[in-house]
PDB file of N, CA and C in Angstrom:
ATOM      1  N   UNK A   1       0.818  -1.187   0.000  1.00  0.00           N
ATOM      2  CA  UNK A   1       0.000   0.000   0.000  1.00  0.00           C
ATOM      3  C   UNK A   1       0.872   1.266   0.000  1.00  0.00           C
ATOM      4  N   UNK A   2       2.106   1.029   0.826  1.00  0.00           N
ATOM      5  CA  UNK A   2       2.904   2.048   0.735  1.00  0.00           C
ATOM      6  C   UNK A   2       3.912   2.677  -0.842  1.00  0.00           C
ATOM      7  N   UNK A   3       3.650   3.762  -1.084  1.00  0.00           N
ATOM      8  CA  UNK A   3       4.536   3.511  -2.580  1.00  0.00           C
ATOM      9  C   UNK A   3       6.218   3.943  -2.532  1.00  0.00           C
ATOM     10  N   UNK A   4       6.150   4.872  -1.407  1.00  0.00           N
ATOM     11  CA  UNK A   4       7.209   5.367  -1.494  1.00  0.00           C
ATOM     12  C   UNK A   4       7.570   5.751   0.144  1.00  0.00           C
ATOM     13  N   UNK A   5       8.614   5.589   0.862  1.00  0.00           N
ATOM     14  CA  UNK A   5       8.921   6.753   2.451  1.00  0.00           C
ATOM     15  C   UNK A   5      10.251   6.383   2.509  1.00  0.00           C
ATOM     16  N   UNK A   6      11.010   7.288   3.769  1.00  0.00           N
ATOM     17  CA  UNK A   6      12.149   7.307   3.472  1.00  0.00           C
ATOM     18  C   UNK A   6      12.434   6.304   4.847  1.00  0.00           C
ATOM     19  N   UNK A   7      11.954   5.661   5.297  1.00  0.00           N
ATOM     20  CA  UNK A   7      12.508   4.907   6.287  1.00  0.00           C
ATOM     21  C   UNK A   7      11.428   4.518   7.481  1.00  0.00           C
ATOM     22  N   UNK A   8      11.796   3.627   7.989  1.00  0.00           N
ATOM     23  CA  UNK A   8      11.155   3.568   9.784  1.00  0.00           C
ATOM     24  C   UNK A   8      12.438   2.700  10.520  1.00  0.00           C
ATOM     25  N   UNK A   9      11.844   3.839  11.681  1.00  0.00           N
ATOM     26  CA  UNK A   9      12.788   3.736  12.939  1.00  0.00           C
ATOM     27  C   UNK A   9      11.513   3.196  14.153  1.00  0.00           C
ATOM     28  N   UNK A  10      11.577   2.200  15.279  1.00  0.00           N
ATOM     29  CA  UNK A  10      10.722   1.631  16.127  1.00  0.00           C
ATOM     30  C   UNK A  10      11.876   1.872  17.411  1.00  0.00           C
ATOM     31  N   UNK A  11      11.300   2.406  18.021  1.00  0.00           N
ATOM     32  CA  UNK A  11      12.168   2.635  19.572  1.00  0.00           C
ATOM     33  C   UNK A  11      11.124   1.899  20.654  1.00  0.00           C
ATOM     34  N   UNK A  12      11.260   1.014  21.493  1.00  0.00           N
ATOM     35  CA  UNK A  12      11.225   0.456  22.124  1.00  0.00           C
ATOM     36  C   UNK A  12      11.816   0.897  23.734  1.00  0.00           C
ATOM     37  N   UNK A  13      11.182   1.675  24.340  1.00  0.00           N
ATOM     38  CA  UNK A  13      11.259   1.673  25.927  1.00  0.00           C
ATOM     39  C   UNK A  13      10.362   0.812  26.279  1.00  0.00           C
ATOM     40  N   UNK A  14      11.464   0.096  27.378  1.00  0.00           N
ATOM     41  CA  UNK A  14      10.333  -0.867  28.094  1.00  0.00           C
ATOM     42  C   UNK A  14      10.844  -0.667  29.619  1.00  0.00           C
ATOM     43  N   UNK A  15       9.001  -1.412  29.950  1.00  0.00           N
ATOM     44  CA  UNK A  15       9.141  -1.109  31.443  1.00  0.00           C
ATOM     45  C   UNK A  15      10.082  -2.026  32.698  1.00  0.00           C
ATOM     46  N   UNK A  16      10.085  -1.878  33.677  1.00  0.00           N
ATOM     47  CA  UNK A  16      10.821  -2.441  34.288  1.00  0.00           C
ATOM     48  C   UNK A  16      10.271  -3.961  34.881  1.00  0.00           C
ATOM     49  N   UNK A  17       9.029  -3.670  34.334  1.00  0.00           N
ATOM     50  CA  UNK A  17       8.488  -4.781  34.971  1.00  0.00           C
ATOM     51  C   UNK A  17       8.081  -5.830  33.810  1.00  0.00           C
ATOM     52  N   UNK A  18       8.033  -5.163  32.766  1.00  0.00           N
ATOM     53  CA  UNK A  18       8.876  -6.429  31.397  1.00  0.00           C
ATOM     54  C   UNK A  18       9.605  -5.936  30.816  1.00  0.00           C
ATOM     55  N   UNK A  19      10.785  -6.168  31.290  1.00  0.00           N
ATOM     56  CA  UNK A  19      12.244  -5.764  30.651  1.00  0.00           C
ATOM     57  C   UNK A  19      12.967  -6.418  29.519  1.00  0.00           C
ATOM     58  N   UNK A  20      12.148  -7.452  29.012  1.00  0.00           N
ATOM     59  CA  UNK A  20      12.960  -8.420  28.162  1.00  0.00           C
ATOM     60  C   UNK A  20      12.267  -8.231  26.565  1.00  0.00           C
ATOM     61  N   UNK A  21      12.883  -8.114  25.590  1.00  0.00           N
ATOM     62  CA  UNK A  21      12.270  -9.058  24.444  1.00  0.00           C
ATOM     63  C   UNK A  21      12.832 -10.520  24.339  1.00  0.00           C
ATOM     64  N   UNK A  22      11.318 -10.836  24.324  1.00  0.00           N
ATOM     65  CA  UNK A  22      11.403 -12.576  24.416  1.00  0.00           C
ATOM     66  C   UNK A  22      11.609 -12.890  22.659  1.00  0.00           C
ATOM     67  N   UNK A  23      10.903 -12.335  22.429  1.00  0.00           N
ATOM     68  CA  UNK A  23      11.267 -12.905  20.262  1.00  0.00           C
ATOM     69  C   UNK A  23      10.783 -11.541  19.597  1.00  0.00           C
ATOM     70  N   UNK A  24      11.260 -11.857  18.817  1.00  0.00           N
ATOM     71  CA  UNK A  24      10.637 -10.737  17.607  1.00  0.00           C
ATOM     72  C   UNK A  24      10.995 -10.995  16.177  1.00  0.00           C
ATOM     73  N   UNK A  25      10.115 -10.408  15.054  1.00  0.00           N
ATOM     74  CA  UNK A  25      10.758 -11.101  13.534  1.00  0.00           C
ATOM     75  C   UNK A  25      11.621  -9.994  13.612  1.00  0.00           C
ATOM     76  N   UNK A  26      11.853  -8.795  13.656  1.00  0.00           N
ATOM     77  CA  UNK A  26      12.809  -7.588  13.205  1.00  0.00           C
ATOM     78  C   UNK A  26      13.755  -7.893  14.617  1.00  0.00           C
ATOM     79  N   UNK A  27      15.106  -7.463  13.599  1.00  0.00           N
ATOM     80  CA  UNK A  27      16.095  -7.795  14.760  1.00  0.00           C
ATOM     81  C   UNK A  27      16.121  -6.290  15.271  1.00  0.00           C
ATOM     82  N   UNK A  28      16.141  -6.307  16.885  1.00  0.00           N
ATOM     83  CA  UNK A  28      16.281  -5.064  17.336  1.00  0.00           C
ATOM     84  C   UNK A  28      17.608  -4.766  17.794  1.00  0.00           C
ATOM     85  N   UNK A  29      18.008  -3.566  17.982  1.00  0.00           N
ATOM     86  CA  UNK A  29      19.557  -3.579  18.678  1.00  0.00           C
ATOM     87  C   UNK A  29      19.088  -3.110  20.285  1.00  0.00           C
ATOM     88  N   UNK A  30      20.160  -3.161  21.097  1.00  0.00           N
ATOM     89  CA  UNK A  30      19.902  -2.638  22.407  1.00  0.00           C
ATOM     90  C   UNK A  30      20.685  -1.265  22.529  1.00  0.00           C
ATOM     91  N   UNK A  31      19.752  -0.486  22.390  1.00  0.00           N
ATOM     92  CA  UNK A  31      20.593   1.210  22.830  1.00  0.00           C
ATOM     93  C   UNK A  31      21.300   1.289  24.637  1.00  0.00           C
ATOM     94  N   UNK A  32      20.370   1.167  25.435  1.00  0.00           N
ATOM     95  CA  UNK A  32      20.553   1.093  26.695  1.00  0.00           C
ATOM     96  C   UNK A  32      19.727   0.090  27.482  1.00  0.00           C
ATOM     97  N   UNK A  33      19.503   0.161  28.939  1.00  0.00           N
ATOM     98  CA  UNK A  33      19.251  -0.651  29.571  1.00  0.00           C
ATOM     99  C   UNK A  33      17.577  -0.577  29.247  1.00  0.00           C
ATOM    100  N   UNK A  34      16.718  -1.540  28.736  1.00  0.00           N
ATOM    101  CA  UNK A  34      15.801  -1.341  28.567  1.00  0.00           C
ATOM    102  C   UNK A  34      15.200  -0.797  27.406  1.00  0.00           C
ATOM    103  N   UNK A  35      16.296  -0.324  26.235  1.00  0.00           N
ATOM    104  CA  UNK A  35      15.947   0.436  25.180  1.00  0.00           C
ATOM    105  C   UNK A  35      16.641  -0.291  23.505  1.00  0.00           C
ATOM    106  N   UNK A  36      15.253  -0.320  23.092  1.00  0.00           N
ATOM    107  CA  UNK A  36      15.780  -0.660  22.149  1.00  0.00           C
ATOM    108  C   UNK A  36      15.048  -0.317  20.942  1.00  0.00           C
ATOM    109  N   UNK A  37      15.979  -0.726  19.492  1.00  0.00           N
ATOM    110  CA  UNK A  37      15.493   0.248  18.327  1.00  0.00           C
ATOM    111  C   UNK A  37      15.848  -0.763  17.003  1.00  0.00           C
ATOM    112  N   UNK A  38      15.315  -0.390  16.120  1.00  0.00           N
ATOM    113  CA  UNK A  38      15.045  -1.094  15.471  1.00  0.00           C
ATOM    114  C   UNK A  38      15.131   0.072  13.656  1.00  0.00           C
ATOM    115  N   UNK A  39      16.005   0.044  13.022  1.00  0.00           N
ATOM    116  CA  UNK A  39      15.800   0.853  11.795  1.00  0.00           C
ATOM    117  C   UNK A  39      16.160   0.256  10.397  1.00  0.00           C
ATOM    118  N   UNK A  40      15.267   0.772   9.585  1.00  0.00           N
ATOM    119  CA  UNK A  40      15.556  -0.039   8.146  1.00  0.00           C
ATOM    120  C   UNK A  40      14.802   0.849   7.226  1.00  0.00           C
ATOM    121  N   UNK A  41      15.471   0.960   6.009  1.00  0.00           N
ATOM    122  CA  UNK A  41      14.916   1.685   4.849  1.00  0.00           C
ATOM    123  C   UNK A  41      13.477   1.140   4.583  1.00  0.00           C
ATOM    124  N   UNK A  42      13.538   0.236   4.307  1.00  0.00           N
ATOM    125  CA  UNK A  42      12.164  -0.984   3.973  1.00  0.00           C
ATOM    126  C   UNK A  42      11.243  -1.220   5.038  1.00  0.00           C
ATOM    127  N   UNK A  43       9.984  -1.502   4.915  1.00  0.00           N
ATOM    128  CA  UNK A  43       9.056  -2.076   5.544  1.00  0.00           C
ATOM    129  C   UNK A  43       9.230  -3.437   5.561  1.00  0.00           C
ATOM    130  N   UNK A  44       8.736  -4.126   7.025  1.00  0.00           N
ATOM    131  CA  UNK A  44       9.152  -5.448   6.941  1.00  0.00           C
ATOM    132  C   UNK A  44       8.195  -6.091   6.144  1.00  0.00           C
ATOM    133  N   UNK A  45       8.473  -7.146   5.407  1.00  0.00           N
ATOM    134  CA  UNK A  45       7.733  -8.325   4.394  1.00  0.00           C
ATOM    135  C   UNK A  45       6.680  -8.487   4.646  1.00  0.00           C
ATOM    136  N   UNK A  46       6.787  -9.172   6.038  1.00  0.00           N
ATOM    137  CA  UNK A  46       5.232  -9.360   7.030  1.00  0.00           C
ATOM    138  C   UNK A  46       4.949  -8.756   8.480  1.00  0.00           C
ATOM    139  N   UNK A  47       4.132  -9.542   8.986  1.00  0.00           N
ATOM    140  CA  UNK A  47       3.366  -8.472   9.856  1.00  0.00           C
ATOM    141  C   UNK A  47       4.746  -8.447  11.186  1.00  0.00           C
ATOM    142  N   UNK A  48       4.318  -7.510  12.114  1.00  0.00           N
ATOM    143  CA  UNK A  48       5.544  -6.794  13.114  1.00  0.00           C
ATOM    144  C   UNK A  48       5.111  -7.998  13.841  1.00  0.00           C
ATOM    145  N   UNK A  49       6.379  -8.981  14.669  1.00  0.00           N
ATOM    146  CA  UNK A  49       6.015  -9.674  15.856  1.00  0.00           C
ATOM    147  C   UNK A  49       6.886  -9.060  17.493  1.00  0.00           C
ATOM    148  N   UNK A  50       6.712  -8.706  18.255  1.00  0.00           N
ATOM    149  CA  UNK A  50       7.123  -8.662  19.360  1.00  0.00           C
ATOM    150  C   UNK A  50       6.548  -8.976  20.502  1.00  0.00           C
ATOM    151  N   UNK A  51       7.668  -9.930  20.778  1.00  0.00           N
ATOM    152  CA  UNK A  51       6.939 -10.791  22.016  1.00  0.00           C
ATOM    153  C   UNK A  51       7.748  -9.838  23.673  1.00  0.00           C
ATOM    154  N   UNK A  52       7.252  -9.239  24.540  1.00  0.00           N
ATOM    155  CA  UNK A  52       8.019  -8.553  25.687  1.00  0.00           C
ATOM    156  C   UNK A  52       7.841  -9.664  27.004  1.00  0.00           C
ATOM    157  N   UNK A  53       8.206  -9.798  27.667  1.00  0.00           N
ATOM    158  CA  UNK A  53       8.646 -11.206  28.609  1.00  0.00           C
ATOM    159  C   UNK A  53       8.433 -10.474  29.729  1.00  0.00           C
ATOM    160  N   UNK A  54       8.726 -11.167  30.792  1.00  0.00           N
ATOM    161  CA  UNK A  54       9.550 -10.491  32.427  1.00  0.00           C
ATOM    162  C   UNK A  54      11.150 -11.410  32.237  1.00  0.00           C
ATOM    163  N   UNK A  55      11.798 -11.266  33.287  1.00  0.00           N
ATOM    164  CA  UNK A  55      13.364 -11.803  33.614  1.00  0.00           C
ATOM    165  C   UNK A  55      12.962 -13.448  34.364  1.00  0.00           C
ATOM    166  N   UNK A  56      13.553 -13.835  34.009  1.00  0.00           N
ATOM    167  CA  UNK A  56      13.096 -15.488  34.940  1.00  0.00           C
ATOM    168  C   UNK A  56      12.918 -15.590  36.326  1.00  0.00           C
ATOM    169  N   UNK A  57      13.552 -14.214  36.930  1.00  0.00           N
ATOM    170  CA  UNK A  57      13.084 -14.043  38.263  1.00  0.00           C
ATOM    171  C   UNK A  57      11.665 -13.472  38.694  1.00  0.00           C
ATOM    172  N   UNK A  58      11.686 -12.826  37.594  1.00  0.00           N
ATOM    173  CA  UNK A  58      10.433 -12.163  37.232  1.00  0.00           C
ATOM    174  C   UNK A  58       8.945 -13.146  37.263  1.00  0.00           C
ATOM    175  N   UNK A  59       9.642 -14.218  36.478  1.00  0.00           N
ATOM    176  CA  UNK A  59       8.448 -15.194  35.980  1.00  0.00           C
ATOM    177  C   UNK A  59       8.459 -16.392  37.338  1.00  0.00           C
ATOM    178  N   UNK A  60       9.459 -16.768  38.243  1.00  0.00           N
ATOM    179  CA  UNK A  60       9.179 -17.337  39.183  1.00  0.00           C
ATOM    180  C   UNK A  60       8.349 -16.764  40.091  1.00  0.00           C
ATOM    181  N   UNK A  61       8.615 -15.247  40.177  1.00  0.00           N
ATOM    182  CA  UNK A  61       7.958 -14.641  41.277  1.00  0.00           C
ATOM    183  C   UNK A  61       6.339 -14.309  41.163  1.00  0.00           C
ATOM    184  N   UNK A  62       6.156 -14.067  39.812  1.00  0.00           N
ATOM    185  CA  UNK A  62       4.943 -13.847  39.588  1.00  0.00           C
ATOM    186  C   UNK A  62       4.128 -15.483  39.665  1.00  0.00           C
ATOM    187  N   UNK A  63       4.568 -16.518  39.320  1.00  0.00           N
ATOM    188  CA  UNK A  63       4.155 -17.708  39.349  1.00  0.00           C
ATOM    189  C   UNK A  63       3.840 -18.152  40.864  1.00  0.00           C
ATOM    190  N   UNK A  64       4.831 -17.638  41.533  1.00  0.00           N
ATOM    191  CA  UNK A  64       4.605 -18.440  43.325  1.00  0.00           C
ATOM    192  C   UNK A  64       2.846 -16.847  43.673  1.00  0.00           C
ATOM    193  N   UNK A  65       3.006 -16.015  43.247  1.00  0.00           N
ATOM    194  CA  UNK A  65       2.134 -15.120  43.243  1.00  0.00           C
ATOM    195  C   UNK A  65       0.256 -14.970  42.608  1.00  0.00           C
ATOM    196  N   UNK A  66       0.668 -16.174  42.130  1.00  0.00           N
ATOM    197  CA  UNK A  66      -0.825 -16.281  41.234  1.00  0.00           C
ATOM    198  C   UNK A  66      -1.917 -16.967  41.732  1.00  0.00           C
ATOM    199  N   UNK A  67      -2.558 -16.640  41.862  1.00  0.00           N
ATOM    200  CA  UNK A  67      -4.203 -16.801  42.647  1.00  0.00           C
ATOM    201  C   UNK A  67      -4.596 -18.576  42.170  1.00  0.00           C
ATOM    202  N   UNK A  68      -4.027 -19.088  41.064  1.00  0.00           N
ATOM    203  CA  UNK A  68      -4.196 -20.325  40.758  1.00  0.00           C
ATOM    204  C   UNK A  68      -3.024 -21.483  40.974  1.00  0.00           C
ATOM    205  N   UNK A  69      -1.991 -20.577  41.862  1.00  0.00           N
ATOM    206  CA  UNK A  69      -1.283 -22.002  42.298  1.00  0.00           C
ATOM    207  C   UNK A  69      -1.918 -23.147  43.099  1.00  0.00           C
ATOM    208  N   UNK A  70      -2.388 -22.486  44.515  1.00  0.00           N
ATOM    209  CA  UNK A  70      -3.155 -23.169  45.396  1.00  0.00           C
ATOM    210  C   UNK A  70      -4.122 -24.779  44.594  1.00  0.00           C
ATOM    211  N   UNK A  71      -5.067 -23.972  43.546  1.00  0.00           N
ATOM    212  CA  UNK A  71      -5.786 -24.721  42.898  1.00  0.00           C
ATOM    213  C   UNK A  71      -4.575 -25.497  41.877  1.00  0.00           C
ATOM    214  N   UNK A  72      -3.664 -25.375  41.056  1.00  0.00           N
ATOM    215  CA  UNK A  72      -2.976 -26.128  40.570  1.00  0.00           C
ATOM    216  C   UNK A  72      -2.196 -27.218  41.394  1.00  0.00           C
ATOM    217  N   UNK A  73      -1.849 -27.350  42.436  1.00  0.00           N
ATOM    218  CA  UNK A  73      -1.157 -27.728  43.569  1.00  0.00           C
ATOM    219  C   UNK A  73      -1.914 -28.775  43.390  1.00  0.00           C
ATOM    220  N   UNK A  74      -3.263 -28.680  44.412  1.00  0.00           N
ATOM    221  CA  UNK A  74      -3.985 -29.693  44.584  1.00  0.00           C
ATOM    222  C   UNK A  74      -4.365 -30.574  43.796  1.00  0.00           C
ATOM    223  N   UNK A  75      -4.723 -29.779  42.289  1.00  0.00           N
ATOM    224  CA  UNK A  75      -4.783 -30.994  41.242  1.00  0.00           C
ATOM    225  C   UNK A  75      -3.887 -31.505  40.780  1.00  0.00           C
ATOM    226  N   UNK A  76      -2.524 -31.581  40.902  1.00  0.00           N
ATOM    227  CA  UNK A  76      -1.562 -32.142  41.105  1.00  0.00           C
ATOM    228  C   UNK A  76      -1.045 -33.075  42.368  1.00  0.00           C
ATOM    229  N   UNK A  77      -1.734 -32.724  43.616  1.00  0.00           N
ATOM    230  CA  UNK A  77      -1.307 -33.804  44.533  1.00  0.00           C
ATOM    231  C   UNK A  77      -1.567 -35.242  44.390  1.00  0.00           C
ATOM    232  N   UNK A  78      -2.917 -35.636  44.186  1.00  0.00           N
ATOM    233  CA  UNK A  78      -2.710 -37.091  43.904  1.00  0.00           C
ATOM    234  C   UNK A  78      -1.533 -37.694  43.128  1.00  0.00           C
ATOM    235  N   UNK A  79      -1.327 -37.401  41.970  1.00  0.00           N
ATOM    236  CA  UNK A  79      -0.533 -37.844  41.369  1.00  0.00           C
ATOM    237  C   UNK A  79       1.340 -37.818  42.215  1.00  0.00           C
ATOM    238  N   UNK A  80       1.107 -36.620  43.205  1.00  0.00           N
ATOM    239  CA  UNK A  80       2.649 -36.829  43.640  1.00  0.00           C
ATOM    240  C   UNK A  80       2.680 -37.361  44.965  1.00  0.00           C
ATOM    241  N   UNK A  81       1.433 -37.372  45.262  1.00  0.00           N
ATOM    242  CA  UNK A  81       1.247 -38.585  46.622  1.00  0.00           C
ATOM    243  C   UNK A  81       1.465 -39.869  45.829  1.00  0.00           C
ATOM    244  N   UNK A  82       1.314 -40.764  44.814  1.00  0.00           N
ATOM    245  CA  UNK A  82       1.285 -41.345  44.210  1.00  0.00           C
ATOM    246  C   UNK A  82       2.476 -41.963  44.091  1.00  0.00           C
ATOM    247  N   UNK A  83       3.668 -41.297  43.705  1.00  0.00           N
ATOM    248  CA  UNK A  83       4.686 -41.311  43.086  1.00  0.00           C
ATOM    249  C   UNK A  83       5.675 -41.202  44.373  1.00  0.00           C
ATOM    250  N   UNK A  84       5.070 -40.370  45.339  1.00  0.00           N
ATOM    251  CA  UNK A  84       5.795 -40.271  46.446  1.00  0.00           C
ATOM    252  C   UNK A  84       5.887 -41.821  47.379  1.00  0.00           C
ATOM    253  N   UNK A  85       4.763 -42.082  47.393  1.00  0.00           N
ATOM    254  CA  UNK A  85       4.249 -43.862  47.910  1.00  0.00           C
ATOM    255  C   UNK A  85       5.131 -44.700  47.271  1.00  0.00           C
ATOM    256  N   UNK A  86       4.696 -45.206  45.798  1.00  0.00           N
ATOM    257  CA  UNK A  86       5.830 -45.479  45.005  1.00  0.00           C
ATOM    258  C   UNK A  86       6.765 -45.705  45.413  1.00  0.00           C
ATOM    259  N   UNK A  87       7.929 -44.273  45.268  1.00  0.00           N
ATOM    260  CA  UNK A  87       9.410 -44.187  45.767  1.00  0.00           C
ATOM    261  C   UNK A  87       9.754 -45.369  46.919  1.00  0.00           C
ATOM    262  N   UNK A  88       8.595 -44.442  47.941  1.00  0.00           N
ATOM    263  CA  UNK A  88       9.199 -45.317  49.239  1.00  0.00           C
ATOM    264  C   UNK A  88       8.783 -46.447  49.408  1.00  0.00           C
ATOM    265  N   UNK A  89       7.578 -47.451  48.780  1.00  0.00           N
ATOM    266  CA  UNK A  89       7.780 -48.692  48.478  1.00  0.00           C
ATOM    267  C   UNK A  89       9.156 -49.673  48.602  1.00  0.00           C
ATOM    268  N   UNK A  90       9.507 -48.475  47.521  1.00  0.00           N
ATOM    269  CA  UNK A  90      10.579 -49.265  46.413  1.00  0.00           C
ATOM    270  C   UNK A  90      11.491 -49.188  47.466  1.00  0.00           C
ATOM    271  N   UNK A  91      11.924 -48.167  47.783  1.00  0.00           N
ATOM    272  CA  UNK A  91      12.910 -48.475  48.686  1.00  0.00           C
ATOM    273  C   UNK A  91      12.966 -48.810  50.237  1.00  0.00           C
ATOM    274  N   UNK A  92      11.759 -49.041  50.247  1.00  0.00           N
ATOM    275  CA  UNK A  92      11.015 -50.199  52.059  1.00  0.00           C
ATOM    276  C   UNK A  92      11.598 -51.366  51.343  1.00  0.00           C
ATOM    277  N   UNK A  93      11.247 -52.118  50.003  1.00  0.00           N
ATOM    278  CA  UNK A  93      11.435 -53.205  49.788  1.00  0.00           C
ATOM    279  C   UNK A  93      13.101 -53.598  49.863  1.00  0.00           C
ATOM    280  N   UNK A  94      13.778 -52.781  49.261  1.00  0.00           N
ATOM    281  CA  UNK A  94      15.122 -52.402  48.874  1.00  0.00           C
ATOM    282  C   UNK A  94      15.766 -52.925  49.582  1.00  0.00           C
ATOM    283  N   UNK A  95      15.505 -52.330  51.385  1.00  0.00           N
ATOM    284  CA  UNK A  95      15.598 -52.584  52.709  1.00  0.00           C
ATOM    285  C   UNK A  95      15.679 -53.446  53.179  1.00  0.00           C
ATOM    286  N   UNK A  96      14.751 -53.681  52.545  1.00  0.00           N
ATOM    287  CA  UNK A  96      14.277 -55.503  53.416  1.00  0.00           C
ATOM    288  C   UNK A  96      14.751 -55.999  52.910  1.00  0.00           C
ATOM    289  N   UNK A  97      15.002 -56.441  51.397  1.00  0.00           N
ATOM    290  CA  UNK A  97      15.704 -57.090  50.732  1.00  0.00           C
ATOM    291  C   UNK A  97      17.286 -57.367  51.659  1.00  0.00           C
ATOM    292  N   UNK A  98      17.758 -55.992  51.524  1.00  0.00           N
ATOM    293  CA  UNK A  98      18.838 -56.327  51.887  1.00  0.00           C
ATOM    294  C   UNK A  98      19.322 -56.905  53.080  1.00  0.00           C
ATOM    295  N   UNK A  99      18.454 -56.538  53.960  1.00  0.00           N
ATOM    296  CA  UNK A  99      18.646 -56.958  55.419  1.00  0.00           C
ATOM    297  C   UNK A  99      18.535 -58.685  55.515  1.00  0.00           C
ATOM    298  N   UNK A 100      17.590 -59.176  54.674  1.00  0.00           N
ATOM    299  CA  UNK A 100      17.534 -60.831  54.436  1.00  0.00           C
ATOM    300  C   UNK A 100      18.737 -61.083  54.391  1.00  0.00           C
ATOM    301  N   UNK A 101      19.160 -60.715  53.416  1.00  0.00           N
ATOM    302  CA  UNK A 101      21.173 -61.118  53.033  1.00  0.00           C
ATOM    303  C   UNK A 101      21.782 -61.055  53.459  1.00  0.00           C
ATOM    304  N   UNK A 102      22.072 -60.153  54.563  1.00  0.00           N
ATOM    305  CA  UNK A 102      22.567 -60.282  55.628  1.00  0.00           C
ATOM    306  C   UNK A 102      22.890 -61.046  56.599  1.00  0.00           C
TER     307      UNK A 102
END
């Protein structure tokens, strides 16, 4: 649609509380902490992707923080009561085993 321009420039401040680009199709450079830019004569081919993240500390903290751990937990306990039983089966038997040989 475009016929003719002389360029684009995309500056990118981000916040502190998603500080990351996680992906993007245009490669961006990093100006400073949090800043970044992106310039090219051309329009890109296809559509703009930018994905913005948190820091992995970021994403643990918000995870122990979320109103649906509690409920994820629990639907997960059977299965690690499960596995937990299991274990120590295996190694009650282990035990005994060995103590026979003895």
């Amino acid at each position: 649609m475009w016929k003719d321009f002389g360029g684009i420039t995309i500056n990118l401040n981000l916040d502190k509380d998603m500080p990351v680009i996680s992906s993007s199709n245009l490669a961006f450079k990093k100006i400073d902490t949090r800043i970044y830019q992106y310039v090219s004569d051309t329009l890109p081919g296809e559509n703009l992707e930018i994905v913005i993240d948190e820091n992995w500390y970021q994403n643990i903290l918000s995870t122990l923080r979320s109103p649906y751990l509690p409920m994820t937990l629990m639907m997960f306990l059977p299965f690690i009561l499960i596995v937990l039983a299991v274990v120590i089966f295996i190694v009650w038997r282990l035990r005994k085993k060995k103590k026979q040989k003895s």
